[in-house]
Protein backbone atom coordinates (compact mmCIF):
# COMPACT_ATOMS: atom_id res chain seq x y z
CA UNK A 1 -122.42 101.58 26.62
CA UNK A 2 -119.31 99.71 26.74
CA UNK A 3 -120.12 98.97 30.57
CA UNK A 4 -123.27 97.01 29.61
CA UNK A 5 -121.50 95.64 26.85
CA UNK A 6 -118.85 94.17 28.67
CA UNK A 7 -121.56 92.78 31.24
CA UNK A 8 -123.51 91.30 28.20
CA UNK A 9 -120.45 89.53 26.90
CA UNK A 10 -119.88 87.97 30.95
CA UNK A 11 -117.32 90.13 32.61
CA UNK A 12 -117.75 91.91 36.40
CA UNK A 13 -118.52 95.08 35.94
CA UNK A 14 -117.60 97.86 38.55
CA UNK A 15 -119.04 101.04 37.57
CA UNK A 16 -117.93 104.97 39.57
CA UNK A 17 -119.43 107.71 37.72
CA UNK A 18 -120.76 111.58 38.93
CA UNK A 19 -124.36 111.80 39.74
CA UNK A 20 -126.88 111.51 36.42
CA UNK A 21 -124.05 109.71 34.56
CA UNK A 22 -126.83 106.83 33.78
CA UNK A 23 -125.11 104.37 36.55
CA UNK A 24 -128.86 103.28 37.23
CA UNK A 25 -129.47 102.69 33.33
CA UNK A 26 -126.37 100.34 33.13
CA UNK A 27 -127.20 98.35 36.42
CA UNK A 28 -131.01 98.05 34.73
CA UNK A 29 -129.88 96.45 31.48
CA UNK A 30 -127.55 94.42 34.14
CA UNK A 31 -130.38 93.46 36.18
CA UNK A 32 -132.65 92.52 33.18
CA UNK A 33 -129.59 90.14 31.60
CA UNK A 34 -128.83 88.51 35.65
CA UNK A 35 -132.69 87.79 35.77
CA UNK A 36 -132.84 86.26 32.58
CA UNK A 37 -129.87 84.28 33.29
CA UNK A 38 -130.79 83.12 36.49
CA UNK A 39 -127.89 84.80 38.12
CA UNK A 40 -127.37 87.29 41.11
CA UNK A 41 -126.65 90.99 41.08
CA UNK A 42 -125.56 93.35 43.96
CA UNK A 43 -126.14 96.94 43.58
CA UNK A 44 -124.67 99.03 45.98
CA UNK A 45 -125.23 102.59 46.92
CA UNK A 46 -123.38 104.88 49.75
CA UNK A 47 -126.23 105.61 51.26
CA UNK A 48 -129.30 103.82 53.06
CA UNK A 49 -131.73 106.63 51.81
CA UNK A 50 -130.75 105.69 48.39
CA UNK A 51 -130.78 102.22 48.96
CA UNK A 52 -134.03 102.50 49.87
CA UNK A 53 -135.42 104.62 46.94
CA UNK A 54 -133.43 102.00 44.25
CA UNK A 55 -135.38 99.14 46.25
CA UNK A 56 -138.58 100.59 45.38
CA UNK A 57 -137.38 101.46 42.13
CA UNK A 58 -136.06 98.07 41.19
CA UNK A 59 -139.15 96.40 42.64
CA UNK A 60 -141.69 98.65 40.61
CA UNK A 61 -139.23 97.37 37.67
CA UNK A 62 -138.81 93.93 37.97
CA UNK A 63 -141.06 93.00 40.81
CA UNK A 64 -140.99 92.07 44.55
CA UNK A 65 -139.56 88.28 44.11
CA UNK A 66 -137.00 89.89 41.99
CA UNK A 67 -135.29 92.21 44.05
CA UNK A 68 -134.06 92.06 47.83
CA UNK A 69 -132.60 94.73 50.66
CA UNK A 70 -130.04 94.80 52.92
CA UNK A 71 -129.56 98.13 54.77
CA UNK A 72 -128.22 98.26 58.86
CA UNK A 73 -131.90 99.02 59.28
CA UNK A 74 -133.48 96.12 57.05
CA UNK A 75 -132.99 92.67 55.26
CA UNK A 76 -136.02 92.22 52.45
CA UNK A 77 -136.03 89.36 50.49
CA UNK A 78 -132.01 88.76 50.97
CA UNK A 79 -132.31 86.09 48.25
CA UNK A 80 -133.57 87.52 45.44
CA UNK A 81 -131.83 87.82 42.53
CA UNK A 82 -131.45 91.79 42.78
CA UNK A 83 -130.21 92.44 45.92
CA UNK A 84 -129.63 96.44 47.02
CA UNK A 85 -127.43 97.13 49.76
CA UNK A 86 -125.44 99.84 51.12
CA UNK A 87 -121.81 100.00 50.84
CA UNK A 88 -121.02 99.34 54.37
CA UNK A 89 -122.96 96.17 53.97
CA UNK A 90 -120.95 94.77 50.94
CA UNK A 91 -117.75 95.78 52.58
CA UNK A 92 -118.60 93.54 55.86
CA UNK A 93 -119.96 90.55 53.90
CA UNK A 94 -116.41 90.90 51.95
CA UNK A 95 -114.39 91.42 54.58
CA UNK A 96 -116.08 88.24 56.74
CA UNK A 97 -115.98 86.07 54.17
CA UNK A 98 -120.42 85.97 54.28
CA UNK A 99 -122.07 82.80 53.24
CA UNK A 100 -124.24 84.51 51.51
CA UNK A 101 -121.65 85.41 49.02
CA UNK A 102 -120.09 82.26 49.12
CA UNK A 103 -123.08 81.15 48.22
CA UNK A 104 -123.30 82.68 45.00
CA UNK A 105 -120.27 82.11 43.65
CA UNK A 106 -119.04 85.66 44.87
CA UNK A 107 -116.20 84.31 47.34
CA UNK A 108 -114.05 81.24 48.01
């Protein structure tokens, strides 16, 4: 609760929980308030199996304009305003200063 609170009221929220610890709840009520806002969310997960299943997830939530992929294996929709991506992807993009974060407001 105070996670999505804190998102609600405009701060970053990095959430690291155990397994069925409602991480997917908080970055749902995340997603909804980004949409609505016209903002971007990243939602990262250590795996691309998992990636995969949130992407479908995500989609059957919010719809396929709403929510994008980026795996080492695929790049759906990369500018949606949900985008899923592994880990490994995140920590490139960071680490090479990606336009596509710059983009958004994520790096300078």
């Amino acid at each position: 609760r105070s996670a999505i609170r804190a998102f609600l009221r405009g701060s970053s929220v990095v959430v690291s929980a155990p397994t069925s610890a409602g991480k997917t709840l908080i970055a749902e009520a995340a997603a909804v308030a980004t949409v609505a806002r016209g903002k971007r969310l990243f939602y990262t997960t250590p795996l691309k199996a998992l990636s995969n299943q949130k992407f479908r997830e995500f989609c059957d939530a919010f719809g396929e304009d709403s929510v994008g992929l980026l795996t080492g294996d695929s790049a759906i929709n990369r500018d949606a305003p949900v985008l899923i991506m592994t880990t490994e992807i995140l920590r490139n993009m960071l680490y090479q200063r990606c336009v596509l974060l710059e983009k958004y407001g994520f790096a300078k």
